[in-house]
PDB file of N, CA and C in Angstrom:
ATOM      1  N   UNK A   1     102.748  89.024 105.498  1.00  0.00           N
ATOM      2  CA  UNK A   1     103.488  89.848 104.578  1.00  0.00           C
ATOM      3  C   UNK A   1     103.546  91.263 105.142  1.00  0.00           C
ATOM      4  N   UNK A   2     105.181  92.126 105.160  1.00  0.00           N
ATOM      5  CA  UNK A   2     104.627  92.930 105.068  1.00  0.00           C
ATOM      6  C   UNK A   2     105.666  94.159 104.076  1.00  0.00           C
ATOM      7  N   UNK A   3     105.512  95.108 103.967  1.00  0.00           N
ATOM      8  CA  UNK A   3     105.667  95.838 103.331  1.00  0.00           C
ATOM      9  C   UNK A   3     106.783  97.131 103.392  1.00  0.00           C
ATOM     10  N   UNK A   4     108.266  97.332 102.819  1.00  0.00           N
ATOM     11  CA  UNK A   4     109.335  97.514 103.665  1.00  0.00           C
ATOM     12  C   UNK A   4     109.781  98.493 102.060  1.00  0.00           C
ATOM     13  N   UNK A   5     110.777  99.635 102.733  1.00  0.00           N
ATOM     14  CA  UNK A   5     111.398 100.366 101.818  1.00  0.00           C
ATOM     15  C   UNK A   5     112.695 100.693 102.203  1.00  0.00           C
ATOM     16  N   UNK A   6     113.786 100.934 101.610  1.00  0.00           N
ATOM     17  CA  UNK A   6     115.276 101.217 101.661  1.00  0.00           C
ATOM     18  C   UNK A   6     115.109 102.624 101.495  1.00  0.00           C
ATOM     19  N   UNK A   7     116.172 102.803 102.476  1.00  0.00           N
ATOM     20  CA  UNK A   7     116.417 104.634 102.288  1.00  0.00           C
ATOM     21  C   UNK A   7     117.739 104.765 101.943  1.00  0.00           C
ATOM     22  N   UNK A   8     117.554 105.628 101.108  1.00  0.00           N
ATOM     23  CA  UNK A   8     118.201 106.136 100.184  1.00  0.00           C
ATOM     24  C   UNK A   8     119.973 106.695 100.751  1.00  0.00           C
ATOM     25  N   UNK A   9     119.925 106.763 102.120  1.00  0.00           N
ATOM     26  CA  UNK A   9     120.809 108.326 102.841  1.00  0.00           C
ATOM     27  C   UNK A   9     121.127 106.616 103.610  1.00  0.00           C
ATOM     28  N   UNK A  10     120.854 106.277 104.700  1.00  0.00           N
ATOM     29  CA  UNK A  10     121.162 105.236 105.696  1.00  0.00           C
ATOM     30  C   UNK A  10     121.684 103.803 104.799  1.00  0.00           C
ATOM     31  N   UNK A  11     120.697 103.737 103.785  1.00  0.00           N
ATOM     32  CA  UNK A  11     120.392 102.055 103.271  1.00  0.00           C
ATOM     33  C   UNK A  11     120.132 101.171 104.331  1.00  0.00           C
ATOM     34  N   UNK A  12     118.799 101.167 105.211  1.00  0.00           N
ATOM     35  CA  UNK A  12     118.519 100.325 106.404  1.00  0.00           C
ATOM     36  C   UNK A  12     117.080 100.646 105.682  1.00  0.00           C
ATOM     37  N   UNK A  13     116.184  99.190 106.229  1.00  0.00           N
ATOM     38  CA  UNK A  13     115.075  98.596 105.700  1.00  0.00           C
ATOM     39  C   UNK A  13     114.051  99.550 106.759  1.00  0.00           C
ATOM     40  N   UNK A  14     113.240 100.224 106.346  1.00  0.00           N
ATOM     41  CA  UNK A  14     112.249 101.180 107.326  1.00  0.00           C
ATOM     42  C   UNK A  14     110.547  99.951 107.225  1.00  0.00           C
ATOM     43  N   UNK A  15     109.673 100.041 107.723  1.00  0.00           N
ATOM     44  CA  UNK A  15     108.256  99.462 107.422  1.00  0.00           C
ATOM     45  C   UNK A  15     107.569 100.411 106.715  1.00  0.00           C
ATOM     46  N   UNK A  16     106.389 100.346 105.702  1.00  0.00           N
ATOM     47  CA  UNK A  16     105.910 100.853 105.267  1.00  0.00           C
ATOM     48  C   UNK A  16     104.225 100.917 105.570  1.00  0.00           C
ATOM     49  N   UNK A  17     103.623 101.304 105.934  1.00  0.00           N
ATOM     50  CA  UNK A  17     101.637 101.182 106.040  1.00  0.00           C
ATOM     51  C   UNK A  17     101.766 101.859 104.767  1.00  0.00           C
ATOM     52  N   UNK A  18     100.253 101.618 104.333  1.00  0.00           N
ATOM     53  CA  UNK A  18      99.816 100.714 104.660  1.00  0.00           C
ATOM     54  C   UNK A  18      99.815  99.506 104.143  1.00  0.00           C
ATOM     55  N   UNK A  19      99.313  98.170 104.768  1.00  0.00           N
ATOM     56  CA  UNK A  19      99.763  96.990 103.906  1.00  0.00           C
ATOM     57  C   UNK A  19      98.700  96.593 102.874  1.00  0.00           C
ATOM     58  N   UNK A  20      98.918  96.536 101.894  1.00  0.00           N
ATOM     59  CA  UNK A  20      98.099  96.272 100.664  1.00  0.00           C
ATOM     60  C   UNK A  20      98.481  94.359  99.781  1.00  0.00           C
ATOM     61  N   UNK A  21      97.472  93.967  99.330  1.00  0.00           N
ATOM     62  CA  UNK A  21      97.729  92.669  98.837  1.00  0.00           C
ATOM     63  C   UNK A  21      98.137  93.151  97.813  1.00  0.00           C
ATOM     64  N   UNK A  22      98.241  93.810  96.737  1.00  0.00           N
ATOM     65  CA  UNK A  22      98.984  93.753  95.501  1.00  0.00           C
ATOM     66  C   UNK A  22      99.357  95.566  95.111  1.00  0.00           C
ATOM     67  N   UNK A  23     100.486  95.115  94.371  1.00  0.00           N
ATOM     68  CA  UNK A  23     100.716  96.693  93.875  1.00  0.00           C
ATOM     69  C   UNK A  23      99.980  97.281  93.609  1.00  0.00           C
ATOM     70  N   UNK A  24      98.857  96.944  92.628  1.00  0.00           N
ATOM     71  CA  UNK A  24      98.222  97.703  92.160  1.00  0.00           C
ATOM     72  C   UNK A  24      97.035  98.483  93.046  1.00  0.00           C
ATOM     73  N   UNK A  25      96.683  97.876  94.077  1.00  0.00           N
ATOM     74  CA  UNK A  25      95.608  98.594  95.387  1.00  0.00           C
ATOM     75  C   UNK A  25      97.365  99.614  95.815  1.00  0.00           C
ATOM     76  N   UNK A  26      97.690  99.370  96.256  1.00  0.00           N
ATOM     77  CA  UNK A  26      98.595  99.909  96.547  1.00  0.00           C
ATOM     78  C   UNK A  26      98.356 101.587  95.762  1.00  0.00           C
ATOM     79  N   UNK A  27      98.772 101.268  94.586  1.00  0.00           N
ATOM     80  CA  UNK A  27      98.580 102.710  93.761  1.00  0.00           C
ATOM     81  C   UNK A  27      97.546 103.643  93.903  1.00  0.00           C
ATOM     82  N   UNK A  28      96.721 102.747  94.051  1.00  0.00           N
ATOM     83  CA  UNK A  28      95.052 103.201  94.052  1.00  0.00           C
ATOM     84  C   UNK A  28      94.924 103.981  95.486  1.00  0.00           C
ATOM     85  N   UNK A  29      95.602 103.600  96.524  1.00  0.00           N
ATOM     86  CA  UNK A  29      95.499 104.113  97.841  1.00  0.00           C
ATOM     87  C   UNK A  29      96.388 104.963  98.000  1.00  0.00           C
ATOM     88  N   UNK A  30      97.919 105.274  97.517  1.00  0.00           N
ATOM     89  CA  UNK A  30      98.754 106.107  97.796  1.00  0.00           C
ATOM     90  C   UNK A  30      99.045 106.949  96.198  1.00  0.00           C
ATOM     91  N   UNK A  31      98.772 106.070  95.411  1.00  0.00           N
ATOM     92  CA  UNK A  31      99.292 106.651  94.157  1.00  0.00           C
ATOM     93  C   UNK A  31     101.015 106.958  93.791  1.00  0.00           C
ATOM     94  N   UNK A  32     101.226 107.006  92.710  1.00  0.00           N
ATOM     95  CA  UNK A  32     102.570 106.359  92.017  1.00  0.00           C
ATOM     96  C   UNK A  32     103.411 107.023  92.893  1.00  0.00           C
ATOM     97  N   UNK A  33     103.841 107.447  93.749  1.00  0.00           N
ATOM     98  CA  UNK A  33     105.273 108.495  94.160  1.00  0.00           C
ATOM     99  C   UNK A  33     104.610 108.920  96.020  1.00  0.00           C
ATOM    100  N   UNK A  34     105.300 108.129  97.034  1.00  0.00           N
ATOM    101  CA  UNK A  34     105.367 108.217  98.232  1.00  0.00           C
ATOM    102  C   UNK A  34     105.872 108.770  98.885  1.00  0.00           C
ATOM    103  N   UNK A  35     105.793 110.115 100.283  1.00  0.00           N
ATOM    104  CA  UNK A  35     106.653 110.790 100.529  1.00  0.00           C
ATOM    105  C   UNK A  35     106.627 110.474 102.095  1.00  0.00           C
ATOM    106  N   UNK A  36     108.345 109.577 102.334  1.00  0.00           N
ATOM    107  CA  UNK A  36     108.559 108.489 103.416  1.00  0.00           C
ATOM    108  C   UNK A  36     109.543 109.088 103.767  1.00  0.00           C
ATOM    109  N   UNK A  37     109.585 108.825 105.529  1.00  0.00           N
ATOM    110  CA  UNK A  37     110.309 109.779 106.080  1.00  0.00           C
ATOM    111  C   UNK A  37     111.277 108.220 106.934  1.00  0.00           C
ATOM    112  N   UNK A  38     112.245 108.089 106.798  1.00  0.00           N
ATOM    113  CA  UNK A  38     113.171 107.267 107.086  1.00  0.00           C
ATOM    114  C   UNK A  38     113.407 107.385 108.760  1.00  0.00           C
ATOM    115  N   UNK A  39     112.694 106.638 110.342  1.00  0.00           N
ATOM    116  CA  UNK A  39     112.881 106.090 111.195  1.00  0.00           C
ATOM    117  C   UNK A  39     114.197 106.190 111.758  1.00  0.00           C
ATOM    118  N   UNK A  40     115.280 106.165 110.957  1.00  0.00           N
ATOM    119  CA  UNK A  40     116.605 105.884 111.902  1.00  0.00           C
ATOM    120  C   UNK A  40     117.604 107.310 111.538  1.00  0.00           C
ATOM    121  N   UNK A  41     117.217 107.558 110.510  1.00  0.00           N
ATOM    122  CA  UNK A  41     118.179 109.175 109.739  1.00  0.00           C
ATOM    123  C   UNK A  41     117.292 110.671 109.362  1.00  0.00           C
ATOM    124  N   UNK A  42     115.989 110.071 110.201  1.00  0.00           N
ATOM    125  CA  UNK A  42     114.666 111.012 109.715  1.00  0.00           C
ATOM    126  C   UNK A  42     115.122 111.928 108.505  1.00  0.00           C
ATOM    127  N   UNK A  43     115.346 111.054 107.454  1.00  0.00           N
ATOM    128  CA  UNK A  43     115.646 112.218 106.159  1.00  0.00           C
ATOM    129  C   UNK A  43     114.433 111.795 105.043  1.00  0.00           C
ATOM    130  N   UNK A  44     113.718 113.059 104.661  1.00  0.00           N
ATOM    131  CA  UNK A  44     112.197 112.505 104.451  1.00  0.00           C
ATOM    132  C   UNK A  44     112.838 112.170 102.720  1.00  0.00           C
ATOM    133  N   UNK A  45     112.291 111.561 101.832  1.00  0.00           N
ATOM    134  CA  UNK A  45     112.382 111.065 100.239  1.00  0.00           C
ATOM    135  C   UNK A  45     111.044 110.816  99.996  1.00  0.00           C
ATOM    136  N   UNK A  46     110.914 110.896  98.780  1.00  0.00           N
ATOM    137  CA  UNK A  46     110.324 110.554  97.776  1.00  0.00           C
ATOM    138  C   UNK A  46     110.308 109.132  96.942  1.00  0.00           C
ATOM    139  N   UNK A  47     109.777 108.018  97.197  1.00  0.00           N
ATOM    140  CA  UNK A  47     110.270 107.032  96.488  1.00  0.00           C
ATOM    141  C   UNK A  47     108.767 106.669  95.666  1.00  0.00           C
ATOM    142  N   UNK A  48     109.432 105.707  94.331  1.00  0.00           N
ATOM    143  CA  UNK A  48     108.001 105.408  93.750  1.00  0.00           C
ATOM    144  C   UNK A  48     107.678 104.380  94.343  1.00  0.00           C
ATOM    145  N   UNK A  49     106.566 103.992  93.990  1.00  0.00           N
ATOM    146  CA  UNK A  49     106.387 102.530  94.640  1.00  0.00           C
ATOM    147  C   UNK A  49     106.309 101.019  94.360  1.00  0.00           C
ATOM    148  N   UNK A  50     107.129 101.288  93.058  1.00  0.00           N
ATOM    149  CA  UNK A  50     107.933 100.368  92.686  1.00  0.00           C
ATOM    150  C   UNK A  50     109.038  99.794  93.790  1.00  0.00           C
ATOM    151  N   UNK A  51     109.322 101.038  94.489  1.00  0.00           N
ATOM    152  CA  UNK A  51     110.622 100.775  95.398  1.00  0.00           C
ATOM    153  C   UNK A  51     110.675 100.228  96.485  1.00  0.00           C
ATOM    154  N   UNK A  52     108.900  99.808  97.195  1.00  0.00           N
ATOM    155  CA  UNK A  52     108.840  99.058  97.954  1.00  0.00           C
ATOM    156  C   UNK A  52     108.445  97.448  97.418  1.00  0.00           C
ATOM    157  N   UNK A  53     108.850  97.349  98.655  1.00  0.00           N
ATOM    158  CA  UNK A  53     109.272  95.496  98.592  1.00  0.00           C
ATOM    159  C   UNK A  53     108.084  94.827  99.356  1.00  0.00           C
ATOM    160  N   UNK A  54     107.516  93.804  99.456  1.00  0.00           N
ATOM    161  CA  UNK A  54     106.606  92.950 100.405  1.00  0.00           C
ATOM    162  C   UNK A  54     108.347  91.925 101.012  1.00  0.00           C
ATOM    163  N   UNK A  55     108.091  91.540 102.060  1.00  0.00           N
ATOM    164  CA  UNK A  55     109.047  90.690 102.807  1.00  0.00           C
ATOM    165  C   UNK A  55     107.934  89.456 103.766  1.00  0.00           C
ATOM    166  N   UNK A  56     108.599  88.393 103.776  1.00  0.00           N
ATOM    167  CA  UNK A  56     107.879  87.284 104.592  1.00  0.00           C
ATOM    168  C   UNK A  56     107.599  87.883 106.289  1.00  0.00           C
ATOM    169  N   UNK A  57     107.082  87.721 106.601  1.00  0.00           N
ATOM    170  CA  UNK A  57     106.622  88.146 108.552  1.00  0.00           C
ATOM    171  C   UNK A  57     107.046  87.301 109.163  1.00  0.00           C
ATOM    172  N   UNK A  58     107.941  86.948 109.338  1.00  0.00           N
ATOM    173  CA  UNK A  58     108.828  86.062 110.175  1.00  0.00           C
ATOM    174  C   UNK A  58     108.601  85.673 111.809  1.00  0.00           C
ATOM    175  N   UNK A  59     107.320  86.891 111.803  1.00  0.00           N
ATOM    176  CA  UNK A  59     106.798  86.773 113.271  1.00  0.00           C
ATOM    177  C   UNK A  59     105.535  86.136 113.241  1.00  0.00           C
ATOM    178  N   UNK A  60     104.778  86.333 112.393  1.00  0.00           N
ATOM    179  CA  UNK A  60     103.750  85.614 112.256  1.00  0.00           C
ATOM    180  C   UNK A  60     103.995  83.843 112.167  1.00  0.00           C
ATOM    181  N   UNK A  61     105.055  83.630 111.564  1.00  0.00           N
ATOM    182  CA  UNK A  61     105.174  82.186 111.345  1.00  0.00           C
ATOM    183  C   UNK A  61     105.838  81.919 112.502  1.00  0.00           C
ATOM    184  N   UNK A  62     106.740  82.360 113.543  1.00  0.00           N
ATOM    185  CA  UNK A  62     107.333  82.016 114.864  1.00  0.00           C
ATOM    186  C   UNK A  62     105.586  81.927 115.526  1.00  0.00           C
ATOM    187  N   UNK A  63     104.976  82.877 115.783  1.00  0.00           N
ATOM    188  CA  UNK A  63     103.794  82.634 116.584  1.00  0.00           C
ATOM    189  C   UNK A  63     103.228  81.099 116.230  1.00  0.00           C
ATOM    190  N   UNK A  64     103.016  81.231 115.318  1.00  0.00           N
ATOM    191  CA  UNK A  64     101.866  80.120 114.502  1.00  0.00           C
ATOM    192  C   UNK A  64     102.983  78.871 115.237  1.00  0.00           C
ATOM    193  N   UNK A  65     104.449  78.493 115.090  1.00  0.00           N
ATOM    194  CA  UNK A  65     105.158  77.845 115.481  1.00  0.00           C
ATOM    195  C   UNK A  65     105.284  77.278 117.024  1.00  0.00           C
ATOM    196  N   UNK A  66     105.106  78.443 117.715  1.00  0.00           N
ATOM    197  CA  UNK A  66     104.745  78.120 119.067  1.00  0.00           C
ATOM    198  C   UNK A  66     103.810  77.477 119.105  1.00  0.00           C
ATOM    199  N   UNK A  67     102.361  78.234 118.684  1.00  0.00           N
ATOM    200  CA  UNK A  67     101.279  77.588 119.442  1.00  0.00           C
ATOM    201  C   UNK A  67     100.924  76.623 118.560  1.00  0.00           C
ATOM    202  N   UNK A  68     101.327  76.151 117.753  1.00  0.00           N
ATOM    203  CA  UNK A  68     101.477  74.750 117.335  1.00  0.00           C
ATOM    204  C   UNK A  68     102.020  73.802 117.874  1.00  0.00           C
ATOM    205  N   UNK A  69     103.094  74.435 118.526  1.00  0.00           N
ATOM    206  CA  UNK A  69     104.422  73.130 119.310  1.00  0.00           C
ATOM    207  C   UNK A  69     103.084  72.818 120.352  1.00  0.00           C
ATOM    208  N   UNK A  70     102.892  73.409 120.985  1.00  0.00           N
ATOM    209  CA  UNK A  70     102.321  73.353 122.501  1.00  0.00           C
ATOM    210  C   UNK A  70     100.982  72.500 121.959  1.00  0.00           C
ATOM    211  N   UNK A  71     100.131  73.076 121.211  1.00  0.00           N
ATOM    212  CA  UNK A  71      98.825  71.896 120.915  1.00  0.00           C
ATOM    213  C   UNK A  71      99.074  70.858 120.838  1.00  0.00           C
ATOM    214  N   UNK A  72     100.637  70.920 119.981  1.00  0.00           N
ATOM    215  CA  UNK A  72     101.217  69.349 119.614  1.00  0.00           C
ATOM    216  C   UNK A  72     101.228  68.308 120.749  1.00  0.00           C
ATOM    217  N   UNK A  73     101.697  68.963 121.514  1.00  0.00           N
ATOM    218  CA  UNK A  73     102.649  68.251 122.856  1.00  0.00           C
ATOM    219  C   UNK A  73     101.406  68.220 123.674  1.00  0.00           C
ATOM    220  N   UNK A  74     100.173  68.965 123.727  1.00  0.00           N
ATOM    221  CA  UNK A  74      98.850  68.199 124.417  1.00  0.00           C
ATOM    222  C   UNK A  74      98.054  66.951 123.755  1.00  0.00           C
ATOM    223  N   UNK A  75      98.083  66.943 122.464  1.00  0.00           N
ATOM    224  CA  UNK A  75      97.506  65.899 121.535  1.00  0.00           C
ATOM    225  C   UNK A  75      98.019  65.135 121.396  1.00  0.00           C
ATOM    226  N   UNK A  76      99.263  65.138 121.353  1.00  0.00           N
ATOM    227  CA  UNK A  76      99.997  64.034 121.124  1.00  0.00           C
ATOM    228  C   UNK A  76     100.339  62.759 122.128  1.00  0.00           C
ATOM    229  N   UNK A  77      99.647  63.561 123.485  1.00  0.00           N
ATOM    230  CA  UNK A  77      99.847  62.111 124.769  1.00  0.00           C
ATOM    231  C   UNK A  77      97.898  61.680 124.510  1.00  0.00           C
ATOM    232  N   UNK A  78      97.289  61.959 123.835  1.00  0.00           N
ATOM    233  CA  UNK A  78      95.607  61.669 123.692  1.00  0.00           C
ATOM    234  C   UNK A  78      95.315  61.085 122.321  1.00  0.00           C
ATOM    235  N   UNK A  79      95.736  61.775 120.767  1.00  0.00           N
ATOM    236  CA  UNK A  79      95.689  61.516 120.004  1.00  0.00           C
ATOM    237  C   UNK A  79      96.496  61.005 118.612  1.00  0.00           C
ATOM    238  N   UNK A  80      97.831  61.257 119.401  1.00  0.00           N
ATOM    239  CA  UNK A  80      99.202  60.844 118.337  1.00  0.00           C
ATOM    240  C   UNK A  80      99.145  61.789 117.051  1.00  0.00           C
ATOM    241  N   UNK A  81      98.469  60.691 116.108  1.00  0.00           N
ATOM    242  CA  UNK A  81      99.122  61.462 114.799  1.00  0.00           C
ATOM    243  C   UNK A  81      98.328  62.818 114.584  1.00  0.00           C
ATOM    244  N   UNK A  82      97.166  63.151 115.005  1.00  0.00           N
ATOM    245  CA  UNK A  82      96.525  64.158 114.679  1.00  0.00           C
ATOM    246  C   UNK A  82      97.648  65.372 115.563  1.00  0.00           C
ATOM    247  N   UNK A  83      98.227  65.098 116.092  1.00  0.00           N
ATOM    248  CA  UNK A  83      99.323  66.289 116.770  1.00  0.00           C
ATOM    249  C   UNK A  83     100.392  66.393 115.780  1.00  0.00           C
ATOM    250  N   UNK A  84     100.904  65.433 115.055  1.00  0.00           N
ATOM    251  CA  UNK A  84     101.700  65.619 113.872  1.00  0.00           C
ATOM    252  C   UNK A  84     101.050  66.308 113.027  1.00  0.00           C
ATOM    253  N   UNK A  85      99.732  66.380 112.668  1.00  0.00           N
ATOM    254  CA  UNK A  85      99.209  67.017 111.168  1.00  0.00           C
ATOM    255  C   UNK A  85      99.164  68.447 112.064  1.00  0.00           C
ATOM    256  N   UNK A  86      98.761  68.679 113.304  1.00  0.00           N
ATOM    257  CA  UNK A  86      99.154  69.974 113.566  1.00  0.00           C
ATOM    258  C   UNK A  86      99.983  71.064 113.486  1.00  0.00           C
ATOM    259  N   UNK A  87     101.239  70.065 113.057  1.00  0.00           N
ATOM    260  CA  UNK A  87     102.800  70.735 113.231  1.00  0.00           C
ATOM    261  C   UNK A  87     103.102  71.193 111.811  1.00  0.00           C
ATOM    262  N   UNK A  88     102.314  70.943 110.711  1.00  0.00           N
ATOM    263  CA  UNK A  88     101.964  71.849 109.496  1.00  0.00           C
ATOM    264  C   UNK A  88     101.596  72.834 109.001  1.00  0.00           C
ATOM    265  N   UNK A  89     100.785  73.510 110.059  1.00  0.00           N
ATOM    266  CA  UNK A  89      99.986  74.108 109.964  1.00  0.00           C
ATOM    267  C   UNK A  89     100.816  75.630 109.820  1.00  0.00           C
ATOM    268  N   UNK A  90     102.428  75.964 110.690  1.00  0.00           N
ATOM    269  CA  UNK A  90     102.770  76.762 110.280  1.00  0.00           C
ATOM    270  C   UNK A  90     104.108  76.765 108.757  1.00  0.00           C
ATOM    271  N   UNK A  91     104.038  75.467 108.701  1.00  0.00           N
ATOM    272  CA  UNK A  91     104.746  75.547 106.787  1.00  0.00           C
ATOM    273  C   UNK A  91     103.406  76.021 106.356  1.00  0.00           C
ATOM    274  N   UNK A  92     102.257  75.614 106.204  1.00  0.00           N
ATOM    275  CA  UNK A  92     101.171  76.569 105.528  1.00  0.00           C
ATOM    276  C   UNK A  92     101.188  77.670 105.227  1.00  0.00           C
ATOM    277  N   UNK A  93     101.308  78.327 106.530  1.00  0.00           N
ATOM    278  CA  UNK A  93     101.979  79.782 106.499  1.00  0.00           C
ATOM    279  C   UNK A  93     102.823  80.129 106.021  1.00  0.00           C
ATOM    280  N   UNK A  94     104.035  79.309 106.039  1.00  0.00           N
ATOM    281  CA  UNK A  94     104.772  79.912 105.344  1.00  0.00           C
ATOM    282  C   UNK A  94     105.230  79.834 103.874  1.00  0.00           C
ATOM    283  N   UNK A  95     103.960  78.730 103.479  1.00  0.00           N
ATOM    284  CA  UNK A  95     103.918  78.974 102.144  1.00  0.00           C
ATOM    285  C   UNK A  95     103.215  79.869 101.540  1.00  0.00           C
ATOM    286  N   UNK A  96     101.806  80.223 101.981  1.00  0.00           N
ATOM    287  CA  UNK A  96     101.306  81.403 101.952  1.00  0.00           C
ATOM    288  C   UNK A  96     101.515  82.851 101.774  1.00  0.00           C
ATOM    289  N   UNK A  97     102.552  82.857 102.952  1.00  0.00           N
ATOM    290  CA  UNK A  97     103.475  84.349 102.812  1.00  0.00           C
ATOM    291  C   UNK A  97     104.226  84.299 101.580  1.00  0.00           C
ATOM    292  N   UNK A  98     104.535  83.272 101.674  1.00  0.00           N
ATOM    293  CA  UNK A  98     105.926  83.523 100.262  1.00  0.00           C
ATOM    294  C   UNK A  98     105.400  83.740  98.835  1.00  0.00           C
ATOM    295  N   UNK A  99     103.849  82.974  98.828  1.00  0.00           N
ATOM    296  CA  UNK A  99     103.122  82.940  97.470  1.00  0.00           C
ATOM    297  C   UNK A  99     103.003  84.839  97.741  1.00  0.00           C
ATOM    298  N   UNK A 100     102.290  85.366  98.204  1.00  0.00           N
ATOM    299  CA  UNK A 100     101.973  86.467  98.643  1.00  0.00           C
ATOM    300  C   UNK A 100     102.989  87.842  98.006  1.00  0.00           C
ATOM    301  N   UNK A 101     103.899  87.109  99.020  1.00  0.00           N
ATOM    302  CA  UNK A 101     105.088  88.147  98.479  1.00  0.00           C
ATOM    303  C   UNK A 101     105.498  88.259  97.308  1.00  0.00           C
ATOM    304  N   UNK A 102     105.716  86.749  96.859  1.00  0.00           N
ATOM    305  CA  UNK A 102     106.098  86.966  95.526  1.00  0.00           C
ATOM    306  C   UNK A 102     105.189  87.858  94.336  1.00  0.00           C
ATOM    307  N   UNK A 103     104.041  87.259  94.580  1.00  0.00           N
ATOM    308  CA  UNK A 103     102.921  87.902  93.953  1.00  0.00           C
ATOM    309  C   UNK A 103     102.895  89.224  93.757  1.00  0.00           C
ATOM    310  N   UNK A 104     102.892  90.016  95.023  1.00  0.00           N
ATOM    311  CA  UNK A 104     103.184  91.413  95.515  1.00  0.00           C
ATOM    312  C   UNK A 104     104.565  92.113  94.342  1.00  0.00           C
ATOM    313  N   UNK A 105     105.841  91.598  94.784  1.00  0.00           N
ATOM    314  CA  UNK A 105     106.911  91.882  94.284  1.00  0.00           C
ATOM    315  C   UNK A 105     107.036  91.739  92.646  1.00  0.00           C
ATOM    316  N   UNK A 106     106.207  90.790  92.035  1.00  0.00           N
ATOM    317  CA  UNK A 106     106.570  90.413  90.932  1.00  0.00           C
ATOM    318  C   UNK A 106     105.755  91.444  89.629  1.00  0.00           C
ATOM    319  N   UNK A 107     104.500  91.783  90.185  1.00  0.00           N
ATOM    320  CA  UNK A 107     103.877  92.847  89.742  1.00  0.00           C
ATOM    321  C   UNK A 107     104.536  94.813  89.499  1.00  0.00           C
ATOM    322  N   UNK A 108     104.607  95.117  88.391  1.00  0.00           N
ATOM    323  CA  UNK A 108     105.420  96.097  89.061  1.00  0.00           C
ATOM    324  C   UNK A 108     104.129  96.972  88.194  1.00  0.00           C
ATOM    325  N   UNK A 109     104.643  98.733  88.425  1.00  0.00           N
ATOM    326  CA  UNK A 109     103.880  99.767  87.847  1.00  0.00           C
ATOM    327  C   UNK A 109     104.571 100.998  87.102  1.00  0.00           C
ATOM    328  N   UNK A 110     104.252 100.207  85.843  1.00  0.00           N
ATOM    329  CA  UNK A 110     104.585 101.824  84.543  1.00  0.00           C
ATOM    330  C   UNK A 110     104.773 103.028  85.215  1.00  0.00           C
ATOM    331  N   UNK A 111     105.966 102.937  84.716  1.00  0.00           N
ATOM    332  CA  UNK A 111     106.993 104.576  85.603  1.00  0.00           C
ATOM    333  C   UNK A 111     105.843 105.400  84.066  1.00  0.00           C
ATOM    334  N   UNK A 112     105.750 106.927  84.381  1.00  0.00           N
ATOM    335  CA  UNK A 112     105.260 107.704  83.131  1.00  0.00           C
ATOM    336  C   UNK A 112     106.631 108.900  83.054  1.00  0.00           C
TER     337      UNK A 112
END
């Protein structure tokens, strides 16, 4: 998972640190109102943090994908099916992330 905000001036997706499992650590570490300086239009804002998003890591599950293929394709001339239960291992992941995110996203925090 990780953790992404829209700017306001560009509308292009910037990354955010730090990464936190739920909104609410989140608050606790930055507190309600973030001052993020936008990567591609360096135009600095203010956003709450409601306004960031968690997104799936799409790289983490390609990794996990590789080195899964490849264990596969050694086990599988020695042990057959145990190289198939290997090739799960990154849907795991990517069910994981998605529980995650959602979790993350679905939580929000009382504007005052």
């Amino acid at each position: 998972m990780k953790l992404e905000f829209t700017c306001s001036q560009c509308k292009i997706q910037n990354k955010f640190k730090p990464v936190t499992t739920t909104r609410g650590e989140l608050q606790m570490k930055v507190g309600d109102e973030v001052q993020l300086i936008c990567k591609y239009c360096n135009k600095e804002d203010k956003k709450h943090i409601n306004r960031i998003d968690a997104v799936v890591d799409n790289k983490k599950i390609l990794f996990a994908l590789i080195i899964c293929a490849v264990i596969a394709i050694v086990l599988l001339s020695f042990y057959g099916l145990i190289a198939l239960a290997v090739i799960s291992i990154p849907l795991l992941i990517w069910i994981q992330e998605s529980k995650s995110t959602h979790h993350f996203n679905s939580y929000k925090i009382r504007r005052k």
